[in-house]
C-alpha atoms as a PDB file:
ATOM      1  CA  UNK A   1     107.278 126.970  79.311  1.00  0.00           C
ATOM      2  CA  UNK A   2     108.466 124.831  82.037  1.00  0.00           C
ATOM      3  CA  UNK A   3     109.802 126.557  85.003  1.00  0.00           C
ATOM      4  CA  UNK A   4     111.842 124.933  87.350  1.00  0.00           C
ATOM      5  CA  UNK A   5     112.786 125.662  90.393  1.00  0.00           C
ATOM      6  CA  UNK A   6     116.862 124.506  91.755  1.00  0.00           C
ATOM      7  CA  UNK A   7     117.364 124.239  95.596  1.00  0.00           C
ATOM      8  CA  UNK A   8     121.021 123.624  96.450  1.00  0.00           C
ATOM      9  CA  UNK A   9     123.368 125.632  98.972  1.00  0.00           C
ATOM     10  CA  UNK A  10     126.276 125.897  96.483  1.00  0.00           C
ATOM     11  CA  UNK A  11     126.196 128.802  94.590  1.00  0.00           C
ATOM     12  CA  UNK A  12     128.086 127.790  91.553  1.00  0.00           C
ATOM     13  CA  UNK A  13     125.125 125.358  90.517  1.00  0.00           C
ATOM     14  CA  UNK A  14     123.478 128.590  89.000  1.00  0.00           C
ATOM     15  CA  UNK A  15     125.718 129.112  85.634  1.00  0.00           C
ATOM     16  CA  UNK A  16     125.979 125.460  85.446  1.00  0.00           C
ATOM     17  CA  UNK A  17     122.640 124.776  85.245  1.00  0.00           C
ATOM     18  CA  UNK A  18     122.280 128.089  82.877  1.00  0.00           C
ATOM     19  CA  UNK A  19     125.044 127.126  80.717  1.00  0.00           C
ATOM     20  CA  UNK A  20     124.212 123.498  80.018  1.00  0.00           C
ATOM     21  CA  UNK A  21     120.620 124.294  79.376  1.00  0.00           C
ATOM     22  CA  UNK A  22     121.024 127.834  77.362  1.00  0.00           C
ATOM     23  CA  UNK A  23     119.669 126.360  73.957  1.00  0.00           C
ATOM     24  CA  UNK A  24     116.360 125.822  75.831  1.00  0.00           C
ATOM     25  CA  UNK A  25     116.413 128.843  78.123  1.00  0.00           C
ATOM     26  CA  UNK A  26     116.702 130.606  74.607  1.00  0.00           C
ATOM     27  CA  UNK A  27     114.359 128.583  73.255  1.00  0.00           C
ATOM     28  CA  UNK A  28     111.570 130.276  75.704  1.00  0.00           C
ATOM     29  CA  UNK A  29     111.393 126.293  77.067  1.00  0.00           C
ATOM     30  CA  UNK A  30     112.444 126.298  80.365  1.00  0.00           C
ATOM     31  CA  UNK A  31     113.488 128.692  82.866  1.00  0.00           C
ATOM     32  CA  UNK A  32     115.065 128.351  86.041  1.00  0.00           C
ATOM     33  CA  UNK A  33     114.506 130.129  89.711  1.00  0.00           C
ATOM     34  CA  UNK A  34     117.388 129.199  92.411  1.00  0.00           C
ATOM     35  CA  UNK A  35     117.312 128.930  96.112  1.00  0.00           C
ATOM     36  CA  UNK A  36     120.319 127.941  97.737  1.00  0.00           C
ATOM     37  CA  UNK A  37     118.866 126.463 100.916  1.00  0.00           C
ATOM     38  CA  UNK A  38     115.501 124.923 101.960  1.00  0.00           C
ATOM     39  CA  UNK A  39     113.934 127.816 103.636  1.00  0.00           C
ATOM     40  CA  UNK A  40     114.486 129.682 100.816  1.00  0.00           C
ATOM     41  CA  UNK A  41     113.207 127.360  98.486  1.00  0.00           C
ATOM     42  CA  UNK A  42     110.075 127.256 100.919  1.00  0.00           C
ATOM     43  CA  UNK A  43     109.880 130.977 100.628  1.00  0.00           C
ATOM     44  CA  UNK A  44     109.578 131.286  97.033  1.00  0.00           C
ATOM     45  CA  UNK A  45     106.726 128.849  96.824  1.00  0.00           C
ATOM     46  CA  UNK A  46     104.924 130.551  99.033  1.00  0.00           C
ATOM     47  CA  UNK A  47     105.368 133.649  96.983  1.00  0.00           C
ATOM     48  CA  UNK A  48     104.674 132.156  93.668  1.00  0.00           C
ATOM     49  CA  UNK A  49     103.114 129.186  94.677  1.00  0.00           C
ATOM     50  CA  UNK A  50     102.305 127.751  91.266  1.00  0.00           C
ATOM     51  CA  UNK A  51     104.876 128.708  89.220  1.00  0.00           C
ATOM     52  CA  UNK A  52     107.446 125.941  89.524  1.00  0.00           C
ATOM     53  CA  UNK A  53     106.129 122.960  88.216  1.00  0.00           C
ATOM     54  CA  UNK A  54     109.329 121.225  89.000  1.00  0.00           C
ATOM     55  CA  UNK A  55     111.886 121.543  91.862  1.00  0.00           C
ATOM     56  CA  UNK A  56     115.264 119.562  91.488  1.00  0.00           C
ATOM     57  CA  UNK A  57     116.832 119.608  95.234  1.00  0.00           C
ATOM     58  CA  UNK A  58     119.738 118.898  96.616  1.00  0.00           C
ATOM     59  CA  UNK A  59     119.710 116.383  99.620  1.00  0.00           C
ATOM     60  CA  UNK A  60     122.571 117.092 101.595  1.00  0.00           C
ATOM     61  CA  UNK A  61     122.517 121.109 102.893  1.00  0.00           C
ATOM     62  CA  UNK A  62     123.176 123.015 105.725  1.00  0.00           C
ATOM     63  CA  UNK A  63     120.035 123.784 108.101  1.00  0.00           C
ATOM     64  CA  UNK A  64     117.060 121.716 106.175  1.00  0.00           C
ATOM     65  CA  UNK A  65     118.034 119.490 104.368  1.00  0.00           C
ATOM     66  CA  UNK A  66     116.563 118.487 100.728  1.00  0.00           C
ATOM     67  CA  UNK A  67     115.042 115.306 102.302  1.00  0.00           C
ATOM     68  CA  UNK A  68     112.715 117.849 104.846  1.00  0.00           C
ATOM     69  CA  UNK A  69     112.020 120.530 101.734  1.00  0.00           C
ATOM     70  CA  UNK A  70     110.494 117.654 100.104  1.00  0.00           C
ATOM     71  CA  UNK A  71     108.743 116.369 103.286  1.00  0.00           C
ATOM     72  CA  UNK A  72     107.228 119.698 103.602  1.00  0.00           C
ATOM     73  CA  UNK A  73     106.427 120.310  99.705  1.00  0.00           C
ATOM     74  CA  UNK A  74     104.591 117.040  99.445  1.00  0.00           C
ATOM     75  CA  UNK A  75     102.512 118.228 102.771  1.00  0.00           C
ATOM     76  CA  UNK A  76     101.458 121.987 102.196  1.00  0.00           C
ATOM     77  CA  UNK A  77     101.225 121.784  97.806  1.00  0.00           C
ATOM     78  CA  UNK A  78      98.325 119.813  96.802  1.00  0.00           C
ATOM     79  CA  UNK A  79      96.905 121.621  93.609  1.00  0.00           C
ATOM     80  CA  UNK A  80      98.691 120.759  92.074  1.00  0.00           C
ATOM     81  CA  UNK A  81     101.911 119.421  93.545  1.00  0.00           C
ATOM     82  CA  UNK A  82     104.768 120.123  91.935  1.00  0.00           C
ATOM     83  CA  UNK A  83     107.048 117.326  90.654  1.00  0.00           C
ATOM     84  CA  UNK A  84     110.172 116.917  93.218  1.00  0.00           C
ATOM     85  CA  UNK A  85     113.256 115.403  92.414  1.00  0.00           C
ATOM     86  CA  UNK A  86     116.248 114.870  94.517  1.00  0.00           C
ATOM     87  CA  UNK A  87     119.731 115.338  93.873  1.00  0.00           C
ATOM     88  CA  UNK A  88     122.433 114.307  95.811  1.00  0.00           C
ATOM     89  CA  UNK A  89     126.310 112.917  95.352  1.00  0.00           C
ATOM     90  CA  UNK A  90     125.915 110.311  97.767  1.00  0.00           C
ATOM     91  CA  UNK A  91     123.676 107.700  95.457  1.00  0.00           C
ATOM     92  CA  UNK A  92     123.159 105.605  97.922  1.00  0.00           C
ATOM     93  CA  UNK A  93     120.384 103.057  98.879  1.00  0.00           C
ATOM     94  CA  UNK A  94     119.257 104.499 102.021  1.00  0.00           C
ATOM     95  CA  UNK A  95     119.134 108.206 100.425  1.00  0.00           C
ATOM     96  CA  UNK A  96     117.045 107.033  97.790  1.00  0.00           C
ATOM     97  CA  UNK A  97     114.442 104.844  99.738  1.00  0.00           C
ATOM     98  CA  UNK A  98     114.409 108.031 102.100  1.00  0.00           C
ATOM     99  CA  UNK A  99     113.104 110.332  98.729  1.00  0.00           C
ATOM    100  CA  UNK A 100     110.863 107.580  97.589  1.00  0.00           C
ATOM    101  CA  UNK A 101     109.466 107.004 101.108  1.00  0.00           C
ATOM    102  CA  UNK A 102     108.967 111.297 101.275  1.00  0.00           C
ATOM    103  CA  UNK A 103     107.308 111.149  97.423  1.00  0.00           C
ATOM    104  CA  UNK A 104     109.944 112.177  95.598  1.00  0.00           C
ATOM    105  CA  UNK A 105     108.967 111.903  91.751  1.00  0.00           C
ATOM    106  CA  UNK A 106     112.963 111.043  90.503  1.00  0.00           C
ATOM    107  CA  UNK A 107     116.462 110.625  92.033  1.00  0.00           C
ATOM    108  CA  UNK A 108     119.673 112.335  90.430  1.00  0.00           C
ATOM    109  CA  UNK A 109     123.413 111.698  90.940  1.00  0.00           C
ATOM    110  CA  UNK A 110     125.960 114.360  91.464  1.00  0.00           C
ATOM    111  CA  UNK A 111     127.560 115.274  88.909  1.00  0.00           C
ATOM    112  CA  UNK A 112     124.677 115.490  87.436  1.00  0.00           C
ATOM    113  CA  UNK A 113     124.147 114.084  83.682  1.00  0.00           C
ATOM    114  CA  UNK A 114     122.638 116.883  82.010  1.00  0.00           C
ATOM    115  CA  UNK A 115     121.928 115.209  78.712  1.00  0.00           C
ATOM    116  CA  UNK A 116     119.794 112.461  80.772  1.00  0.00           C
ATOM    117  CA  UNK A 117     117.986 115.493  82.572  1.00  0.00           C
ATOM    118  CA  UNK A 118     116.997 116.438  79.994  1.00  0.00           C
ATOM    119  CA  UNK A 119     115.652 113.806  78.628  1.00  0.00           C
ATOM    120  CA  UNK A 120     113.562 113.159  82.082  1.00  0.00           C
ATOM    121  CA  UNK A 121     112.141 116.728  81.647  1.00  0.00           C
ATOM    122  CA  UNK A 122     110.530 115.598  78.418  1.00  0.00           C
ATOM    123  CA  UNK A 123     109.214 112.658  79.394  1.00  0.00           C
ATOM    124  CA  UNK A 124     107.461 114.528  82.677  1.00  0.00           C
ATOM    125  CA  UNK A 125     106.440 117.316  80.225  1.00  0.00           C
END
């Protein structure tokens, strides 16, 4: 099972994400932890430090933003890091070299396009 962790502050990301992937949740696939801001996030991997395997974050949130969580992942989880990718509505250039530049192992648009998610997951997996 691959268990991913979401980071984004808006709450209604939850049931999306639980909706659009409820075959495979079902399946005993994938399940999902939220955190709806960075120190949260942070907090849970501390906790369970192992468990998610990969972390889709949002870029843009209040207090820390996604670009820091991943700054800080990629320095404190080593074995083995977890696969980061960033999500963000602003697809821009300097966003994406930003991720890159912090390690970030993939870059999604808002809205995101679940059926090419998915597909990513199973070529990580």
């Amino acid at each position: 099972m691959i268990k991913i962790l979401v980071v984004d502050d808006e709450k209604d990301i939850q049931p999306l994400f639980e909706q659009r992937f409820r075959k495979e949740i079902r399946a005993g696939e994938v399940s999902f932890e939220f955190a709806f801001s960075g120190e949260e996030a942070l907090q849970y991997l501390e906790k369970y430090l192992h468990e998610a395997v990969l972390i889709l974050s949002d870029i843009n949130m209040p207090g820390m933003s996604g670009l820091e969580l991943l700054h800080r992942i990629k320095a404190r989880h080593h074995d083995p890091p977890p696969l980061v990718m960033m999500i963000s509505a602003y697809g821009d250039a300097e966003n994406y070299k930003a991720a890159m530049d912090l390690g970030a192992d993939g870059f999604i648009s808002k809205p995101v396009d679940f059926p090419a998610l998915k597909e990513k997951i199973k070529t990580l997996f």
